[in-house]
N, C-alpha and C. Protein backbone atom coordinates (compact mmCIF):
# COMPACT_ATOMS: atom_id res chain seq x y z
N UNK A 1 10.70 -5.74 18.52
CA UNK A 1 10.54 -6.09 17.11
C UNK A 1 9.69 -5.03 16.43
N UNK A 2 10.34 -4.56 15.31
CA UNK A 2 9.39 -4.02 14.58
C UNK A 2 7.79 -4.70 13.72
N UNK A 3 6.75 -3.47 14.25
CA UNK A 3 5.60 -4.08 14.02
C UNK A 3 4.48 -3.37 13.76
N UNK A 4 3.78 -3.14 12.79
CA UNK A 4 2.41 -2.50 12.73
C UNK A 4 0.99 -2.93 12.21
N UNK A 5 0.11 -2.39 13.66
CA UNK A 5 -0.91 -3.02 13.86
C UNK A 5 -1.50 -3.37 12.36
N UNK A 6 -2.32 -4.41 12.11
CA UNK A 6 -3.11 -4.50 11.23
C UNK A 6 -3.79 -3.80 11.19
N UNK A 7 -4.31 -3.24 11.98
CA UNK A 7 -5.54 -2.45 11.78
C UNK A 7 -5.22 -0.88 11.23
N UNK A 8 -4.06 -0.67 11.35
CA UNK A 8 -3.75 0.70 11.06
C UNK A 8 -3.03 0.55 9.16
N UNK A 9 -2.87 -1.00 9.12
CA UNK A 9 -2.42 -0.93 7.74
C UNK A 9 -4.01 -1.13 6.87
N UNK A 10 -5.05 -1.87 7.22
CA UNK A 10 -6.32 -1.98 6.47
C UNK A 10 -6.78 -0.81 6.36
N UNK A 11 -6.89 0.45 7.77
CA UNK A 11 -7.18 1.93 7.65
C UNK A 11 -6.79 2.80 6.47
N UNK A 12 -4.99 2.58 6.42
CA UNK A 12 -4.38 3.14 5.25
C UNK A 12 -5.15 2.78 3.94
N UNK A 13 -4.81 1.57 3.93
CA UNK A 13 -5.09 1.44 2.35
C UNK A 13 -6.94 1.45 2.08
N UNK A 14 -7.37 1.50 3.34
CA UNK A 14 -8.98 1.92 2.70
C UNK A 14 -8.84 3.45 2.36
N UNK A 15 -8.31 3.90 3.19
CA UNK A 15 -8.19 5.90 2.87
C UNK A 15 -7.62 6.19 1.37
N UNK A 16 -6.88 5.05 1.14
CA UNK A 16 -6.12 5.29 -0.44
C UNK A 16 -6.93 4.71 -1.44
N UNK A 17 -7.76 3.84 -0.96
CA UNK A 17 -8.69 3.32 -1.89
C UNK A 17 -9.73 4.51 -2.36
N UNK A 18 -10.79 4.75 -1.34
CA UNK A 18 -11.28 5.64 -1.35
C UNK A 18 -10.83 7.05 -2.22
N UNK A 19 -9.92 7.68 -2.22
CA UNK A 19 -9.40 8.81 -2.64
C UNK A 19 -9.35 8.12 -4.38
N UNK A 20 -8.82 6.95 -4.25
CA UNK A 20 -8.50 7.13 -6.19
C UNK A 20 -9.38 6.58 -6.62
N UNK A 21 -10.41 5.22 -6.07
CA UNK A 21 -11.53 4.88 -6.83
C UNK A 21 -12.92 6.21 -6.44
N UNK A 22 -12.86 6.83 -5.82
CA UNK A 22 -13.76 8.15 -5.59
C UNK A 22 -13.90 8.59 -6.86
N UNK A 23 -12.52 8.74 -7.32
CA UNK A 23 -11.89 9.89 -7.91
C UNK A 23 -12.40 9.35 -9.69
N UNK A 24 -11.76 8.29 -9.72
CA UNK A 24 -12.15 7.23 -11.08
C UNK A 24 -13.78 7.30 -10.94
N UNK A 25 -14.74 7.18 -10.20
CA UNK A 25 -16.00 6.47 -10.45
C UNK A 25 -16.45 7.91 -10.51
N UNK A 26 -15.86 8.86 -9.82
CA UNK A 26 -16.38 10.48 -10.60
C UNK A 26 -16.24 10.81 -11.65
N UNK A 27 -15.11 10.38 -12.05
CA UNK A 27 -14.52 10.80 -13.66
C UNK A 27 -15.64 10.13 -14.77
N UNK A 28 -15.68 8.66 -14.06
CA UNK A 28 -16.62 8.11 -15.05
C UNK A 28 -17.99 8.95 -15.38
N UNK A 29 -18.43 8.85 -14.48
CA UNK A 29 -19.81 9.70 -14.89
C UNK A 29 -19.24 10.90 -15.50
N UNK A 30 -18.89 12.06 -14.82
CA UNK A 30 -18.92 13.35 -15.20
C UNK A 30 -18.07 13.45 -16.77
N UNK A 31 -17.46 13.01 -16.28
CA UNK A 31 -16.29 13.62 -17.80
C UNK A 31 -16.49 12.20 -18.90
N UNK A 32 -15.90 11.20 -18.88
CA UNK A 32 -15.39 10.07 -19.77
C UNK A 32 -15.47 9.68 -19.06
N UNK A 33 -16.02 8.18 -19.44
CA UNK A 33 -16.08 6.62 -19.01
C UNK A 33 -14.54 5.96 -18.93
N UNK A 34 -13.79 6.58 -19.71
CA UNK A 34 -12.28 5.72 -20.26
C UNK A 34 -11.08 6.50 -19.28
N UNK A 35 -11.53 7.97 -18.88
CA UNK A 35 -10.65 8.43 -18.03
C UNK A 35 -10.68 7.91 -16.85
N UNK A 36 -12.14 7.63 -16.32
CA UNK A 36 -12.26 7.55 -14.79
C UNK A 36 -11.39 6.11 -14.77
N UNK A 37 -11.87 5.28 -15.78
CA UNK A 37 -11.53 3.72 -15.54
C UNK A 37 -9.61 3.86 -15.54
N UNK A 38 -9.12 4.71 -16.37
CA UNK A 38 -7.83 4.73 -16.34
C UNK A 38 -7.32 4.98 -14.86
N UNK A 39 -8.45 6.14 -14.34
CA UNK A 39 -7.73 6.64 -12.73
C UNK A 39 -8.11 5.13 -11.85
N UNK A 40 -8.79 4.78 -12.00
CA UNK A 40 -9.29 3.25 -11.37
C UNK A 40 -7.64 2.48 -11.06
N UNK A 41 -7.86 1.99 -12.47
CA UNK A 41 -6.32 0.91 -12.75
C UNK A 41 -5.58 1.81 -12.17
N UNK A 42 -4.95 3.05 -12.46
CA UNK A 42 -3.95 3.09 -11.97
C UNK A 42 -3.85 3.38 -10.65
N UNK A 43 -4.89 3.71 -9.52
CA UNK A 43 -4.84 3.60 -8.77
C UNK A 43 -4.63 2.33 -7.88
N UNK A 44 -5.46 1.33 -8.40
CA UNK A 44 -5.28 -0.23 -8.30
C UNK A 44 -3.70 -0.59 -8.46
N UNK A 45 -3.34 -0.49 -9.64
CA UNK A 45 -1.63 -0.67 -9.66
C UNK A 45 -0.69 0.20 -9.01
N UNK A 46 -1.28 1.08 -8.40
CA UNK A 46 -0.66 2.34 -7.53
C UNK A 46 -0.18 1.67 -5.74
N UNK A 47 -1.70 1.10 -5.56
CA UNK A 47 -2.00 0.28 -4.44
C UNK A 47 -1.13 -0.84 -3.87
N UNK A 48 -1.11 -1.55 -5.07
CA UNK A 48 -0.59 -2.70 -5.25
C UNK A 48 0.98 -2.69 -5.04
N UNK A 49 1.47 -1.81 -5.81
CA UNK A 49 3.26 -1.53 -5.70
C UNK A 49 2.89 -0.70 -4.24
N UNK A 50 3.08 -0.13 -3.79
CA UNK A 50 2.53 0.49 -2.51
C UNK A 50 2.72 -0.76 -1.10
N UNK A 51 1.67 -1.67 -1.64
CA UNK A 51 1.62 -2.88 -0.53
C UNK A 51 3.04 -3.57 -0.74
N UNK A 52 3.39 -3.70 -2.24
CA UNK A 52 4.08 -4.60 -2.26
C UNK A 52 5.98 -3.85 -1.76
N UNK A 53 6.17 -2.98 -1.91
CA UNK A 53 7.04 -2.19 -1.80
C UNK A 53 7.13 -2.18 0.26
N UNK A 54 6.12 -1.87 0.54
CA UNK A 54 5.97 -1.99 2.31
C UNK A 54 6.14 -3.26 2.87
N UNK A 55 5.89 -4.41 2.10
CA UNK A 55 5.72 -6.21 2.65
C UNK A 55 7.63 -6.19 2.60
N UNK A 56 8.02 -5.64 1.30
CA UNK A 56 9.56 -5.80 0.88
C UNK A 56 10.45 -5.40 2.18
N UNK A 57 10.15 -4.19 2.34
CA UNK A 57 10.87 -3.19 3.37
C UNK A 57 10.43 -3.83 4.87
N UNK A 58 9.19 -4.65 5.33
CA UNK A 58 8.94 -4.85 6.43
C UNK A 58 9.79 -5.92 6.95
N UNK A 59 9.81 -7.08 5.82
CA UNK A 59 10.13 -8.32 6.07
C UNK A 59 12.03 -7.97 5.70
N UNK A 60 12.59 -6.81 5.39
CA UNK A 60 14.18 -5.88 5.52
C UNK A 60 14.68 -5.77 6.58
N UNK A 61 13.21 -4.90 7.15
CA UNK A 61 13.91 -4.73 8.54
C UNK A 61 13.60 -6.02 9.86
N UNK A 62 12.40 -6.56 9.40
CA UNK A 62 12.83 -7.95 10.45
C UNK A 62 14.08 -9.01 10.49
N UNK A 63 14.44 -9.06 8.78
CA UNK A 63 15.57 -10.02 8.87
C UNK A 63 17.20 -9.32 9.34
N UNK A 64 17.28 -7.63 9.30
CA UNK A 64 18.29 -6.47 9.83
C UNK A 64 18.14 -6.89 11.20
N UNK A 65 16.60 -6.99 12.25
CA UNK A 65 16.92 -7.07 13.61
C UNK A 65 16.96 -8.87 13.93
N UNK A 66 17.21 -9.29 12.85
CA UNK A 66 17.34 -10.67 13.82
C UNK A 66 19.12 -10.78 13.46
N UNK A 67 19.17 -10.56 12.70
CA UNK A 67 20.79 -10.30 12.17
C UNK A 67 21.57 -9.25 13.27
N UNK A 68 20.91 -8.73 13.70
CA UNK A 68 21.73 -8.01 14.61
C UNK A 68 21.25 -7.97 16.42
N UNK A 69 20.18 -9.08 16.33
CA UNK A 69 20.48 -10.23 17.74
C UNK A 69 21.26 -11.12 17.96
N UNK A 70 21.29 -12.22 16.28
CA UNK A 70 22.55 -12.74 16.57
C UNK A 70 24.11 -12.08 16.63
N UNK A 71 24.12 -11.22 16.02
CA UNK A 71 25.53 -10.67 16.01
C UNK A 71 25.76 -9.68 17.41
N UNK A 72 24.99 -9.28 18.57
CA UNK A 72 24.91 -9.44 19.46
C UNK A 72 25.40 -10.12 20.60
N UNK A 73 24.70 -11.30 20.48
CA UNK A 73 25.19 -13.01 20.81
C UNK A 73 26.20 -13.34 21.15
N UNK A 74 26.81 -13.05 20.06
CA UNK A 74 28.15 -13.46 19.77
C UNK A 74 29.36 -13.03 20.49
């Protein structure tokens, strides 16, 4: 069965966290308050389609290999 560890998906998305809220909470100070917060959100909504796009495709290919145990079976 296809499967990946939890722990390697919490790793990911802390490494992606890190990189765009880094990136936003730098902006804030240094440059604009309104840019950094923009890199924020959109990193946040970046994240989000990201997870949600991978849950789509995971739970694709589990219902592809059970579909093609039963048709197997048969």
């Amino acid at each position: 069965m296809f499967s990946i560890p939890s722990f390697q998906i919490k790793i990911f998305y802390l490494l992606l966290g890190v990189v765009w809220f880094s990136t936003g909470i730098y902006y804030m100070f240094r440059e604009s308050f309104y840019n950094g917060l923009k890199i924020v959100i959109f990193g946040a909504v970046f994240m989000l389609a990201i997870f949600a796009v991978q849950s789509y495709v995971i739970k694709m290919i589990q219902v592809y290999d059970t579909n093609l145990k039963k048709q197997k079976k048969m």
